[in-house]
C-alpha atoms as a PDB file:
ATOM      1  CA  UNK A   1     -56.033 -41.221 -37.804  1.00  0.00           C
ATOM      2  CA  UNK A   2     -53.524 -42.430 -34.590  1.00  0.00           C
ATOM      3  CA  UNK A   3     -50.810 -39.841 -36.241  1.00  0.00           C
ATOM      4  CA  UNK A   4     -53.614 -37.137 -36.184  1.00  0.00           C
ATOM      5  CA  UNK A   5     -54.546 -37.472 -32.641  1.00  0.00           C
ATOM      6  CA  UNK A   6     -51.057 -37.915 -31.171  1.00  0.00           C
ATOM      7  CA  UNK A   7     -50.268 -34.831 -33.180  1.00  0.00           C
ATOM      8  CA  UNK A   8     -52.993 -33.004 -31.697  1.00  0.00           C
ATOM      9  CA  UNK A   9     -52.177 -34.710 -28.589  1.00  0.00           C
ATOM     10  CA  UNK A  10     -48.461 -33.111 -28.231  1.00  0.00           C
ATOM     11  CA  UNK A  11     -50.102 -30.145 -29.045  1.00  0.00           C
ATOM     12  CA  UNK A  12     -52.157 -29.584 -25.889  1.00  0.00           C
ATOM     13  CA  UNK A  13     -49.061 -30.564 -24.070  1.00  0.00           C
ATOM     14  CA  UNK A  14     -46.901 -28.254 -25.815  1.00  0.00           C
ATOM     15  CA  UNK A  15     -49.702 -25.533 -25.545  1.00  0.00           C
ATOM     16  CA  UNK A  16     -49.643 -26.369 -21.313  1.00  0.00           C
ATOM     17  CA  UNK A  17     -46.104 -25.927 -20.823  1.00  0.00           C
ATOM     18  CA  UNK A  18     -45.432 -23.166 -23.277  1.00  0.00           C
ATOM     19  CA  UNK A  19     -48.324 -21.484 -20.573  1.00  0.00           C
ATOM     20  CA  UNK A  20     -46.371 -22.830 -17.227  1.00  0.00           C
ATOM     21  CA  UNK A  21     -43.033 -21.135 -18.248  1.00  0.00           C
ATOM     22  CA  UNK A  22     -45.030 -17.695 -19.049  1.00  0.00           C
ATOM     23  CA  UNK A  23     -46.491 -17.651 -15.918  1.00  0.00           C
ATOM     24  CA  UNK A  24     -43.180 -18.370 -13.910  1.00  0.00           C
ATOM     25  CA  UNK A  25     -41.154 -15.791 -16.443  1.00  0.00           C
ATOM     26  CA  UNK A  26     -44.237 -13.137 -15.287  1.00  0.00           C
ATOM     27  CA  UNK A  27     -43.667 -13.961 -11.735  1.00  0.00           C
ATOM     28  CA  UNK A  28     -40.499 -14.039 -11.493  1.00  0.00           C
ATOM     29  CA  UNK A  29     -40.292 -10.310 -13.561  1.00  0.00           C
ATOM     30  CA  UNK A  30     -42.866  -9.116 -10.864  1.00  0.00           C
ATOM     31  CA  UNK A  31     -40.643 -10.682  -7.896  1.00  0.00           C
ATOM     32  CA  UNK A  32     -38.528  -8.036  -6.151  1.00  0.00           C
ATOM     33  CA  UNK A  33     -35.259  -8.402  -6.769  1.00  0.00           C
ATOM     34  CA  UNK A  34     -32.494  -8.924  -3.686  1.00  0.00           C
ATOM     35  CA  UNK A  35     -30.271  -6.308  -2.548  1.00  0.00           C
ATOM     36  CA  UNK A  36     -27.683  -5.874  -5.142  1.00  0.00           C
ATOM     37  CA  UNK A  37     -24.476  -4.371  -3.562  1.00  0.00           C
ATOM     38  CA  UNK A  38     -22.178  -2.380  -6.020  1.00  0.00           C
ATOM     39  CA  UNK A  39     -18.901  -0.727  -5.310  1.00  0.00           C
ATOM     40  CA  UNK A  40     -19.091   3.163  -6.489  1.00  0.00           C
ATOM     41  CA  UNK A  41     -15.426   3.962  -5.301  1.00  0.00           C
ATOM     42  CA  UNK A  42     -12.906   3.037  -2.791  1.00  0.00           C
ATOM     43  CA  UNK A  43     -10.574   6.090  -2.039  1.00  0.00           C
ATOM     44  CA  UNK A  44      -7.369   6.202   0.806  1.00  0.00           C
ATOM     45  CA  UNK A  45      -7.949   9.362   3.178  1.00  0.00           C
ATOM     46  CA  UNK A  46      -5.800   9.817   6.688  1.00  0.00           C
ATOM     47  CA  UNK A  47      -8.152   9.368   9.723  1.00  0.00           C
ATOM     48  CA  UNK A  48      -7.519  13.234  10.259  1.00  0.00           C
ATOM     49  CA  UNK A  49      -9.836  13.951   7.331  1.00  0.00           C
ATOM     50  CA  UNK A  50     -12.024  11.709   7.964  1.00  0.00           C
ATOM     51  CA  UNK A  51     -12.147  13.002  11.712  1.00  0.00           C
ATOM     52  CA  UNK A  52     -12.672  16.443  10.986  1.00  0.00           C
ATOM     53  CA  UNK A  53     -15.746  15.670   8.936  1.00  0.00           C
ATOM     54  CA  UNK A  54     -18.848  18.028  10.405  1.00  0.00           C
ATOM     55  CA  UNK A  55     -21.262  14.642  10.360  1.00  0.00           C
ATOM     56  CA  UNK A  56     -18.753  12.065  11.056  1.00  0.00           C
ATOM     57  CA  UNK A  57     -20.954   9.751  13.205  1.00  0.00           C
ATOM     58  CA  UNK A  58     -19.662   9.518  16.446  1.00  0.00           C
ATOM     59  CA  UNK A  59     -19.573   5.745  16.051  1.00  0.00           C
ATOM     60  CA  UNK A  60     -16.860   5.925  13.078  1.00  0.00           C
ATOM     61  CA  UNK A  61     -14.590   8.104  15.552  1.00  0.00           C
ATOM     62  CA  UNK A  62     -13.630   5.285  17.913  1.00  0.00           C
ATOM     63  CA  UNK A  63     -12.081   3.114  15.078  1.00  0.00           C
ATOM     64  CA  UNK A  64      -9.796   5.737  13.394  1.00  0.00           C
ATOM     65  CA  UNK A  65      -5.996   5.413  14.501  1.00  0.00           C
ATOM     66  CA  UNK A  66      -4.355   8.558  13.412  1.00  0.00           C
ATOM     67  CA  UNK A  67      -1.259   8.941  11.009  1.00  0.00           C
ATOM     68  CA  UNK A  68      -2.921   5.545   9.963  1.00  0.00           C
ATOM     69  CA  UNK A  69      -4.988   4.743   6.080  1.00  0.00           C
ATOM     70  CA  UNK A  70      -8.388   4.737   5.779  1.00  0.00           C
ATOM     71  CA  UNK A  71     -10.245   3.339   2.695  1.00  0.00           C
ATOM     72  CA  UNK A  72     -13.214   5.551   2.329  1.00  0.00           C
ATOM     73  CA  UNK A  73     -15.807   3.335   0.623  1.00  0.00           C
ATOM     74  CA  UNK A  74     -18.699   4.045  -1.085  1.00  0.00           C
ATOM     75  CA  UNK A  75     -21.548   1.731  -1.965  1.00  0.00           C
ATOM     76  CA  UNK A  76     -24.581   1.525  -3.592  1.00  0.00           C
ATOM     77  CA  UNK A  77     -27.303  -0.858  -3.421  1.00  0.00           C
ATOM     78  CA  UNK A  78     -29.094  -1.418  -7.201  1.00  0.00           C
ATOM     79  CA  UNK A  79     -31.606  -3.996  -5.567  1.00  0.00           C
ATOM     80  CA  UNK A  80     -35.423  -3.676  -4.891  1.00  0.00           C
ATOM     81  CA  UNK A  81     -35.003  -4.944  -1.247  1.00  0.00           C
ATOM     82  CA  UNK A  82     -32.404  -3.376   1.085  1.00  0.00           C
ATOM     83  CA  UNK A  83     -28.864  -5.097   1.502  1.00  0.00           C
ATOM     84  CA  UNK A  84     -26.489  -6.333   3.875  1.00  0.00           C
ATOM     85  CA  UNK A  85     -22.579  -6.194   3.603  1.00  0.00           C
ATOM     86  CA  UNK A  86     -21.990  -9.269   6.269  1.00  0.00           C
ATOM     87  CA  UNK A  87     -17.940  -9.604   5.558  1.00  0.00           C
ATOM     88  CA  UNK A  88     -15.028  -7.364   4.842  1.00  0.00           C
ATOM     89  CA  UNK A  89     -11.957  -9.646   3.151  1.00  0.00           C
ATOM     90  CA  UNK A  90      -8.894  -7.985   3.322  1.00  0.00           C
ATOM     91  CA  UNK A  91      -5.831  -8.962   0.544  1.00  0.00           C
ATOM     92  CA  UNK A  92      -2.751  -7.990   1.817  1.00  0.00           C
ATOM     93  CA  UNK A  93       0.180  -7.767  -0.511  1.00  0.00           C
ATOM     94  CA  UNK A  94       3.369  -6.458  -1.730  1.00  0.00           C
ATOM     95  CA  UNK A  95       4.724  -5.289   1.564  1.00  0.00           C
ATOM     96  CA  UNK A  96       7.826  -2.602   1.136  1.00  0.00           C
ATOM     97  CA  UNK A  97       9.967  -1.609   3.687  1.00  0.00           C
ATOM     98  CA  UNK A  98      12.270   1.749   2.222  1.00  0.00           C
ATOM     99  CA  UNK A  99      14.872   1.317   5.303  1.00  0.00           C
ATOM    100  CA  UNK A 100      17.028   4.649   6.447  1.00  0.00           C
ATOM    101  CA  UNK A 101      20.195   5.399   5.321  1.00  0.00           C
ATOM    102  CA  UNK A 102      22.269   4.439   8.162  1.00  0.00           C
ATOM    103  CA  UNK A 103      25.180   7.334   9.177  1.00  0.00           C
ATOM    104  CA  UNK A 104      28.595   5.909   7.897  1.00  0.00           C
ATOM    105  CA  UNK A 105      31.407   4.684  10.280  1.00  0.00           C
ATOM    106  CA  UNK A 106      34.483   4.215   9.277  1.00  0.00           C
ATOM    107  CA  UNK A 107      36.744   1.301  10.644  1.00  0.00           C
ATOM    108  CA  UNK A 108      39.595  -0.659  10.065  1.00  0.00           C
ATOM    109  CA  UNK A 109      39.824  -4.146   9.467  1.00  0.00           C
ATOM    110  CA  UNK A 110      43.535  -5.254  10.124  1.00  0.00           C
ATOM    111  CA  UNK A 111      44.935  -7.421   7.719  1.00  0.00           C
ATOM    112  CA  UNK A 112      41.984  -7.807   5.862  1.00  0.00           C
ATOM    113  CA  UNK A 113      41.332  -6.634   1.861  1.00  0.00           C
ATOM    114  CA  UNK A 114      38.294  -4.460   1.199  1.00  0.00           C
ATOM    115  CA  UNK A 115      37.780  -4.234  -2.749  1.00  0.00           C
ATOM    116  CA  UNK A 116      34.199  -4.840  -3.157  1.00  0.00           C
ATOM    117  CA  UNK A 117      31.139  -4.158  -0.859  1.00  0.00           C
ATOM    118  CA  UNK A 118      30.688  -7.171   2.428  1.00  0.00           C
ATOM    119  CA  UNK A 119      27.390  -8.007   3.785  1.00  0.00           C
ATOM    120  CA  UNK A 120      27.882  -7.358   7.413  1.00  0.00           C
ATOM    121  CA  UNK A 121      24.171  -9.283   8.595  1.00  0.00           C
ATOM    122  CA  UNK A 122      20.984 -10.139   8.044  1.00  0.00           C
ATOM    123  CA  UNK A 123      18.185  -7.383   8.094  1.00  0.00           C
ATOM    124  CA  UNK A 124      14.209  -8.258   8.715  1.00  0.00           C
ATOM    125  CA  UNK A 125      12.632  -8.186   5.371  1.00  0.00           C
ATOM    126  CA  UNK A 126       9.055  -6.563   5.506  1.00  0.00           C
ATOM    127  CA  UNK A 127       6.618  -5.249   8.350  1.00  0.00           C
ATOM    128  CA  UNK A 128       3.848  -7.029   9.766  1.00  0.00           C
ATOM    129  CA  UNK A 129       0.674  -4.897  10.266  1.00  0.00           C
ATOM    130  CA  UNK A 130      -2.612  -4.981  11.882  1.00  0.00           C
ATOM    131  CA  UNK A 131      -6.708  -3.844  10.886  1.00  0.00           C
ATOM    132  CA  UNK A 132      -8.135  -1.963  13.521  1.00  0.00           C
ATOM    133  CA  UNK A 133     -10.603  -4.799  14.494  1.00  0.00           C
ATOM    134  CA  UNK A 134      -7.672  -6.611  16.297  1.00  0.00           C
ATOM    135  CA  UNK A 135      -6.398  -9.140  13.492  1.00  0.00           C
ATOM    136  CA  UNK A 136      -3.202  -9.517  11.768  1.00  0.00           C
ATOM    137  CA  UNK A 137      -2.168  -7.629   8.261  1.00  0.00           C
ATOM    138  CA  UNK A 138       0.529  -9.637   7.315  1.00  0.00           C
ATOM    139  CA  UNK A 139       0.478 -10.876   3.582  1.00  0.00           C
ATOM    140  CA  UNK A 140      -2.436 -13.075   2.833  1.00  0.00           C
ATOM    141  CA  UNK A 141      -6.798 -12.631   3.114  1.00  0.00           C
ATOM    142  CA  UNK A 142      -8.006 -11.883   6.330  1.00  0.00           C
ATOM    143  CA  UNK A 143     -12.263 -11.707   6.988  1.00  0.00           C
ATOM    144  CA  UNK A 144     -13.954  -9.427   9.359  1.00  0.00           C
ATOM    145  CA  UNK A 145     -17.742  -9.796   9.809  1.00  0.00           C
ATOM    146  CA  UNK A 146     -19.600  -6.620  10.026  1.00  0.00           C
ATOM    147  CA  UNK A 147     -23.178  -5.724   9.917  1.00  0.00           C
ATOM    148  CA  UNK A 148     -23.773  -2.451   7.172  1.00  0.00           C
ATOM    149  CA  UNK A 149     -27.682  -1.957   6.225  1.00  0.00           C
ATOM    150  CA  UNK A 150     -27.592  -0.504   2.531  1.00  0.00           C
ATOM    151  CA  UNK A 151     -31.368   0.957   1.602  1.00  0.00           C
ATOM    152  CA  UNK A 152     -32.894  -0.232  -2.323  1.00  0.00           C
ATOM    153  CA  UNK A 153     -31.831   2.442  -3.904  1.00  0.00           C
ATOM    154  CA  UNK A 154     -29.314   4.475  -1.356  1.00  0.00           C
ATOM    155  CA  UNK A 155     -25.590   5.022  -1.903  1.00  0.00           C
ATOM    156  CA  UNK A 156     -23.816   4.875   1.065  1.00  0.00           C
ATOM    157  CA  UNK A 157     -20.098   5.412   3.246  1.00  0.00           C
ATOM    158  CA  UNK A 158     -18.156   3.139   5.488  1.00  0.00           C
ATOM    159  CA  UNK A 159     -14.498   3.484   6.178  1.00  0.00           C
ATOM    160  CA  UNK A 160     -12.141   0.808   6.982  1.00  0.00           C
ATOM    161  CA  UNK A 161      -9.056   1.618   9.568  1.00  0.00           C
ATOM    162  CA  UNK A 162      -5.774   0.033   8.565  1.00  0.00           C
ATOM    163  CA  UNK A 163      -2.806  -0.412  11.338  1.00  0.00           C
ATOM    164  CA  UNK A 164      -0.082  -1.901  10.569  1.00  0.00           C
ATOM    165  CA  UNK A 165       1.300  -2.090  14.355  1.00  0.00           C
ATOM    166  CA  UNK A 166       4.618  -3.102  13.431  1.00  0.00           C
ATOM    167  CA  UNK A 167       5.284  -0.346  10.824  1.00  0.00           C
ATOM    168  CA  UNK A 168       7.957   1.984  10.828  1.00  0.00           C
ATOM    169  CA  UNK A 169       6.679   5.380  10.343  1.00  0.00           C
ATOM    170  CA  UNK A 170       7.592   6.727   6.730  1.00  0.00           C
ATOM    171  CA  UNK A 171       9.086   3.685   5.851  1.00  0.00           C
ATOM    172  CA  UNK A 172       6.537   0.974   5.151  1.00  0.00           C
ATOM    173  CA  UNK A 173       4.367   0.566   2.213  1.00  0.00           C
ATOM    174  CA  UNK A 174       1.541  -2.218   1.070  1.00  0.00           C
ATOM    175  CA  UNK A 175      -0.890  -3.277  -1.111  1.00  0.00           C
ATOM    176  CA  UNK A 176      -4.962  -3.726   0.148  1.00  0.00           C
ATOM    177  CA  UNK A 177      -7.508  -5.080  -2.015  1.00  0.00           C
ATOM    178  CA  UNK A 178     -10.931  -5.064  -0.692  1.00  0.00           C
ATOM    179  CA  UNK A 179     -14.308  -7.347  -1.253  1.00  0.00           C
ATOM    180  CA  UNK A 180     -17.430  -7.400   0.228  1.00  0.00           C
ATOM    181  CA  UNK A 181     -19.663 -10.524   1.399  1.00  0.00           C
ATOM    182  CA  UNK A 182     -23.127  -9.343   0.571  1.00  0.00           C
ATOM    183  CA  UNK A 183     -26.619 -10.544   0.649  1.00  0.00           C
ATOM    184  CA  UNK A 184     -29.426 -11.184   3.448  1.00  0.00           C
ATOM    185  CA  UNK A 185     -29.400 -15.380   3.551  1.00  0.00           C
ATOM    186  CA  UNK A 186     -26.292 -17.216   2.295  1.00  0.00           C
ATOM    187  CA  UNK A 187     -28.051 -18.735  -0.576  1.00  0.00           C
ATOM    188  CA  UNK A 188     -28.243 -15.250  -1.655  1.00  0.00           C
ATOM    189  CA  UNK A 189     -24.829 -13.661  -1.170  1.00  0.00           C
ATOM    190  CA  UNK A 190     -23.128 -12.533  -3.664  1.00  0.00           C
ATOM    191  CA  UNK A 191     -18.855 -11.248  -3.812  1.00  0.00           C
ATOM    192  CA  UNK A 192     -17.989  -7.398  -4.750  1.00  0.00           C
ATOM    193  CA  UNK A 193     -14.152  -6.544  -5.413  1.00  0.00           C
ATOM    194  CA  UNK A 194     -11.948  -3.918  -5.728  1.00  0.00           C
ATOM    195  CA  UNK A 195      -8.853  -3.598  -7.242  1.00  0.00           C
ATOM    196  CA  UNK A 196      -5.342  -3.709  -5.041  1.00  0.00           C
ATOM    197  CA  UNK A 197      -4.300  -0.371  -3.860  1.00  0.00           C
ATOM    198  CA  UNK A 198      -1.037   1.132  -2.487  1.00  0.00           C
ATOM    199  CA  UNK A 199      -1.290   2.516   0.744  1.00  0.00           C
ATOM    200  CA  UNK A 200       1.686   4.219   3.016  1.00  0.00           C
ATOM    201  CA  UNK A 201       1.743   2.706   6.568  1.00  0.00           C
ATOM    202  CA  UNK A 202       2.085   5.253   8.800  1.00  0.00           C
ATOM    203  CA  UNK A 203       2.504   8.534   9.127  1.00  0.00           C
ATOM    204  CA  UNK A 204       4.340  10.844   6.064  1.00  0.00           C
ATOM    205  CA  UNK A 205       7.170   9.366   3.980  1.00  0.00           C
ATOM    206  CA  UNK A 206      10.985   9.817   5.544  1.00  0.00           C
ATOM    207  CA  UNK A 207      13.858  10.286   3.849  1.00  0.00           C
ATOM    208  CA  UNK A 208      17.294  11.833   4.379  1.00  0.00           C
ATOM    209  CA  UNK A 209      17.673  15.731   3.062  1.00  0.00           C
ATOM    210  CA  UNK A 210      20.565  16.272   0.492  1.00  0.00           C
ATOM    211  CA  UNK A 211      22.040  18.437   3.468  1.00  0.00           C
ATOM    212  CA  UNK A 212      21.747  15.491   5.705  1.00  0.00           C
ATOM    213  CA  UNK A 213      23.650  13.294   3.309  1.00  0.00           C
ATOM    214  CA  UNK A 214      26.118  16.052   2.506  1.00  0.00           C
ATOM    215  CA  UNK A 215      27.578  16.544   5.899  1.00  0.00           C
ATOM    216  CA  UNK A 216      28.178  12.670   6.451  1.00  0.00           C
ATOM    217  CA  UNK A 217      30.454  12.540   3.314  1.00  0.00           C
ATOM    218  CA  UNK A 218      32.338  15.112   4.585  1.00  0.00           C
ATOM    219  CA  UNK A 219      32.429  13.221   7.839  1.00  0.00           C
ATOM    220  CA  UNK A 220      33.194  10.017   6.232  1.00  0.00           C
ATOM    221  CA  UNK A 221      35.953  11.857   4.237  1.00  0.00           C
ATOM    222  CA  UNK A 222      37.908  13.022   6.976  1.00  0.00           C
ATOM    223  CA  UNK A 223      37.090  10.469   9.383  1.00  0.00           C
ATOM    224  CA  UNK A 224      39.076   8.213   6.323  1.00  0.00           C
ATOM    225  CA  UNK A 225      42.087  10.247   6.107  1.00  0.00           C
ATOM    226  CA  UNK A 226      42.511  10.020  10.074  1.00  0.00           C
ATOM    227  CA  UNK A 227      42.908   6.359   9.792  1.00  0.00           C
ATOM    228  CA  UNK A 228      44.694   5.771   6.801  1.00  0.00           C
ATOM    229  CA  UNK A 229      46.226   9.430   5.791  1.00  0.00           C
ATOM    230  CA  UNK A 230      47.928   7.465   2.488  1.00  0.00           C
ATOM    231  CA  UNK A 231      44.878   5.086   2.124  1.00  0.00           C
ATOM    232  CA  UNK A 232      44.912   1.480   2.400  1.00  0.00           C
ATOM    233  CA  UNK A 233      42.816  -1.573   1.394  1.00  0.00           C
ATOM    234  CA  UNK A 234      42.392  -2.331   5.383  1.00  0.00           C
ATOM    235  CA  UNK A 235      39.844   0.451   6.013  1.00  0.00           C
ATOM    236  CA  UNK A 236      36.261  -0.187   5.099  1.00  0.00           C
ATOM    237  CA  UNK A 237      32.813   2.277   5.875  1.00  0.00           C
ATOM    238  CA  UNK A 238      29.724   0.374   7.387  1.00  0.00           C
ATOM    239  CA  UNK A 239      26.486   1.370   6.561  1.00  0.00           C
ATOM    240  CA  UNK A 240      23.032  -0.555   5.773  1.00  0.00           C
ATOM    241  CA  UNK A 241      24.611  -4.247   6.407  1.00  0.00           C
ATOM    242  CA  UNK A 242      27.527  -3.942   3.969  1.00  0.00           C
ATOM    243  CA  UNK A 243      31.443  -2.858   4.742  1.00  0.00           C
ATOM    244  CA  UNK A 244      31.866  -0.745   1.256  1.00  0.00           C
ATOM    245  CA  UNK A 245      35.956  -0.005   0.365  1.00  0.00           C
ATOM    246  CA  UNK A 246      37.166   3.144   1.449  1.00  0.00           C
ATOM    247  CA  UNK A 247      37.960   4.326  -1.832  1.00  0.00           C
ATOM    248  CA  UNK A 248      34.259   3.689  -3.387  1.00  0.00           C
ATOM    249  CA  UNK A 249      32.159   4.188  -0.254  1.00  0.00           C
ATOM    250  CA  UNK A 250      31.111   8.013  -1.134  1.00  0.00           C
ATOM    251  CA  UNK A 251      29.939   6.944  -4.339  1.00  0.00           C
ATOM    252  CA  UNK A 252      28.022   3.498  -3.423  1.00  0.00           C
ATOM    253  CA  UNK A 253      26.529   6.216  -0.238  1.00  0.00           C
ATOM    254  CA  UNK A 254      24.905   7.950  -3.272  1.00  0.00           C
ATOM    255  CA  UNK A 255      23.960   5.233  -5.199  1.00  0.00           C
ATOM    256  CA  UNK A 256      21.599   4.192  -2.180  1.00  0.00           C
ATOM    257  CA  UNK A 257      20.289   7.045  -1.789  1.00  0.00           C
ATOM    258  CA  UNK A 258      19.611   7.641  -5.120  1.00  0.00           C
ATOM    259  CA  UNK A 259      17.326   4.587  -5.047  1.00  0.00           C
ATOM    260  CA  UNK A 260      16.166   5.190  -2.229  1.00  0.00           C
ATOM    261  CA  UNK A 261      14.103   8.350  -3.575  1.00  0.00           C
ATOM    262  CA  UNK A 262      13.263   6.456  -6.331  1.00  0.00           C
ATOM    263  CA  UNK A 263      11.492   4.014  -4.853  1.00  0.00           C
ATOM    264  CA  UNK A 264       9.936   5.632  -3.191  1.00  0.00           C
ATOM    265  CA  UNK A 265       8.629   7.907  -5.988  1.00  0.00           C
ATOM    266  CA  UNK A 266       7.406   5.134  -6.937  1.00  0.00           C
ATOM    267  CA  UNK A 267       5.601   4.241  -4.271  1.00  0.00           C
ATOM    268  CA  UNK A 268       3.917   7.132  -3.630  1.00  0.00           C
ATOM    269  CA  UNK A 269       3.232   7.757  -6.869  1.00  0.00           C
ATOM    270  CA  UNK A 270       0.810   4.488  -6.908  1.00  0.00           C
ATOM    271  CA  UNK A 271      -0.393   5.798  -3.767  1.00  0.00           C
ATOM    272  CA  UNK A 272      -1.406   8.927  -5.836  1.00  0.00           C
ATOM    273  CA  UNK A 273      -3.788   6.911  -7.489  1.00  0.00           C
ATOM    274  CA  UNK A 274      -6.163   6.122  -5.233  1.00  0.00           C
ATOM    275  CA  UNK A 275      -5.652   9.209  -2.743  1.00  0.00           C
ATOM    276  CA  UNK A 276      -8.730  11.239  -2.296  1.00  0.00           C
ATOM    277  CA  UNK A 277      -6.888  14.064  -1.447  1.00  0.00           C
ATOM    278  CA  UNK A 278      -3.684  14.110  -3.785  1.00  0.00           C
ATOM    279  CA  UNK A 279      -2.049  17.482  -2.417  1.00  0.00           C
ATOM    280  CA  UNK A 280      -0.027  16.350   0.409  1.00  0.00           C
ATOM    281  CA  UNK A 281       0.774  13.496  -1.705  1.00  0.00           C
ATOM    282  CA  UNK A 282       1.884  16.006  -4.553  1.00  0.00           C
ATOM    283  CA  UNK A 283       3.949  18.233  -2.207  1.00  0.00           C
ATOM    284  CA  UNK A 284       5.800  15.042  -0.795  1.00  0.00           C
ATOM    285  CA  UNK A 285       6.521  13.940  -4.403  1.00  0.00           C
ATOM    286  CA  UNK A 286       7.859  17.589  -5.602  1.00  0.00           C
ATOM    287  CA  UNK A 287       9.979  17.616  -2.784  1.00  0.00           C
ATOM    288  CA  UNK A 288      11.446  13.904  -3.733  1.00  0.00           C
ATOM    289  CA  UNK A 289      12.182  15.860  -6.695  1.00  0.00           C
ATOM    290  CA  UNK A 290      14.030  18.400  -5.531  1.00  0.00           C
ATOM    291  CA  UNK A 291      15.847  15.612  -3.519  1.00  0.00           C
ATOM    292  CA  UNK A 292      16.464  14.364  -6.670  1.00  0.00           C
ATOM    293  CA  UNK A 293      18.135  17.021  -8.291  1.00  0.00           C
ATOM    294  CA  UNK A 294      20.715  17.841  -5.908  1.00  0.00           C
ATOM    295  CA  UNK A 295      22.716  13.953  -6.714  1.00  0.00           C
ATOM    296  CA  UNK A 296      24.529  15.459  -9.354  1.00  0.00           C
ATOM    297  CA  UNK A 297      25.826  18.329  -6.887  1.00  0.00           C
ATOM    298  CA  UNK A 298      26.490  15.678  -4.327  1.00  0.00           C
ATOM    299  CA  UNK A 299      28.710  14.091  -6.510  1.00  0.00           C
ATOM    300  CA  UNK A 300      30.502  16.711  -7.371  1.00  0.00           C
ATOM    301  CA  UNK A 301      30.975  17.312  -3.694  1.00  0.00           C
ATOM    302  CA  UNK A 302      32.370  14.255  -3.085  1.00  0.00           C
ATOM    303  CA  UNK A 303      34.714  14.520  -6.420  1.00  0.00           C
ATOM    304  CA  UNK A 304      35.969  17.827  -4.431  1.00  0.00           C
ATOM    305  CA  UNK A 305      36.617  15.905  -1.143  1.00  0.00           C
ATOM    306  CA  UNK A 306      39.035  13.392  -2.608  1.00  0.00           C
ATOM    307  CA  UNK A 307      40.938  15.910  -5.031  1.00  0.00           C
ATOM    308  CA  UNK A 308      41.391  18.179  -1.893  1.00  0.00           C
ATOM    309  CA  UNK A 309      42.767  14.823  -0.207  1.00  0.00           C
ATOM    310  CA  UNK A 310      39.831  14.357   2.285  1.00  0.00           C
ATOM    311  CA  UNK A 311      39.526  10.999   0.859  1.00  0.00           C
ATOM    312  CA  UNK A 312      41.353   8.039  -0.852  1.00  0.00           C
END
């Protein structure tokens, strides 16, 4: 008899709390939910672009530098309740500087044995760069707070100005990922991310044209034969931090900038990924190309200058 009316005892519990957690589960399903802050896509424009929109809020004009990135970013908000974007956190990473290829000089070192290429000094490694709200890009996470409504239901826009105030123009190159702080109380907020992208400083690439690089071998050449007419281990060419050997220096000239425009085909072919307008970014890539294409010829130039005696 006891075992029967415990029995029916845990029953009547089981029964009551079996009812509490269906109440709280319809509830909670009937509860609105928070704002829910997605990333729809995060594209690179120049500020130009941007600029030259026909409804480009006036308010989104001040903050564009020109010649400078902008990630365009678009959100949506898959809540019930509108949103809030409180914090932009900026990842900075994998800064490149692609340095110019100095002009050669020529100079003799008296007494001294040039076979193989001397570091002449130290060179900076890396810019430093800035956001437009006034703090640092250098590489590491930087937070901005910032105030951007998103509607239940809405997609919307807001771009983010990158200057790197230190950059070189054409020369410097880094990585950006980007996450958002959202939610309207911090017990709610959640984190959205988005992947690293590659993103050219400032302004258009720079590099040296084939014709450029033509006319100093020719000036190297005879610039070499003025100094040492039968040659000599004494004479070394300076260019980029390193005294090269007389007798290589036309070739290691090439090999630099040979890498040179591959690296930076490189570069600008991650920036490709991520640009939302890829046809600048196309043209400076063909003409890298063509760059590209005219080593061999180059070569052959400087073969010519040292069999006509131009050159050791």
């Amino acid at each position: 008899m006891l075992i029967a009316v415990m029995g029916a005892a845990g029953g009547i519990v089981a029964a009551a709390v079996g009812a509490v957690i269906a109440a709280w589960a319809t509830l909670r399903a009937r509860r609105k939910q928070d704002g829910a802050i997605r990333f729809v896509d995060v594209t690179v424009k120049d500020a130009e672009s941007l600029l030259a929109e026909p409804d480009a809020d006036v308010r989104v004009l001040g903050e564009l530098v020109p010649e400078r990135p902008v990630l365009d970013i678009a959100v949506c908000n898959e809540g019930d309740l509108d949103g809030i974007v409180r914090r932009v956190r900026v990842d900075v990473e994998g800064l490149l500087h692609v340095p110019p290829i100095e002009p050669p000089f020529v100079l003799v070192l008296p007494g001294a044995t040039i076979t193989a290429p001397l570091p002449a000094q130290q060179r900076r490694v890396g810019p430093s760069a800035a956001y437009a709200v006034n703090f640092p890009l250098r590489e590491g996470s930087y937070r901005h707070s910032v105030s951007q409504l998103i509607p239940a239901g809405t997609v919307d826009r807001f771009a983010v100005s990158l200057v790197a105030t230190e950059a070189e123009r054409g020369r410097d190159f880094y990585g950006v990922s980007l996450s958002l702080d959202c939610g309207r109380t911090k017990r709610g907020r959640a984190s959205e991310t988005w992947d690293a992208v590659r993103v050219l400083a400032y302004g258009p690439p720079a590099w040296e044209s084939p014709d450029e690089i033509r006319e100093r071998l020719t000036r190297m050449a005879d610039r070499v034969r003025e100094l040492a007419p039968s040659g000599g281990e004494s004479v070394g060419v300076l260019f980029n931090s390193t005294v090269h050997p007389a007798r290589t220096a036309m070739d290691d000239y090439l090999t630099v900038y040979e890498n040179k425009l591959k690296v930076l085909s490189t570069a600008l072919g991650e920036c490709l990924k991520h640009a939302a307008d890829d046809t600048r970014t196309r043209t400076w890539l063909t003409e890298l190309e063509r760059a590209t294409e005219e080593i061999e010829p180059l070569r052959h130039h400087a073969a010519a200058l040292r069999a006509s005696g131009g050159h050791p």
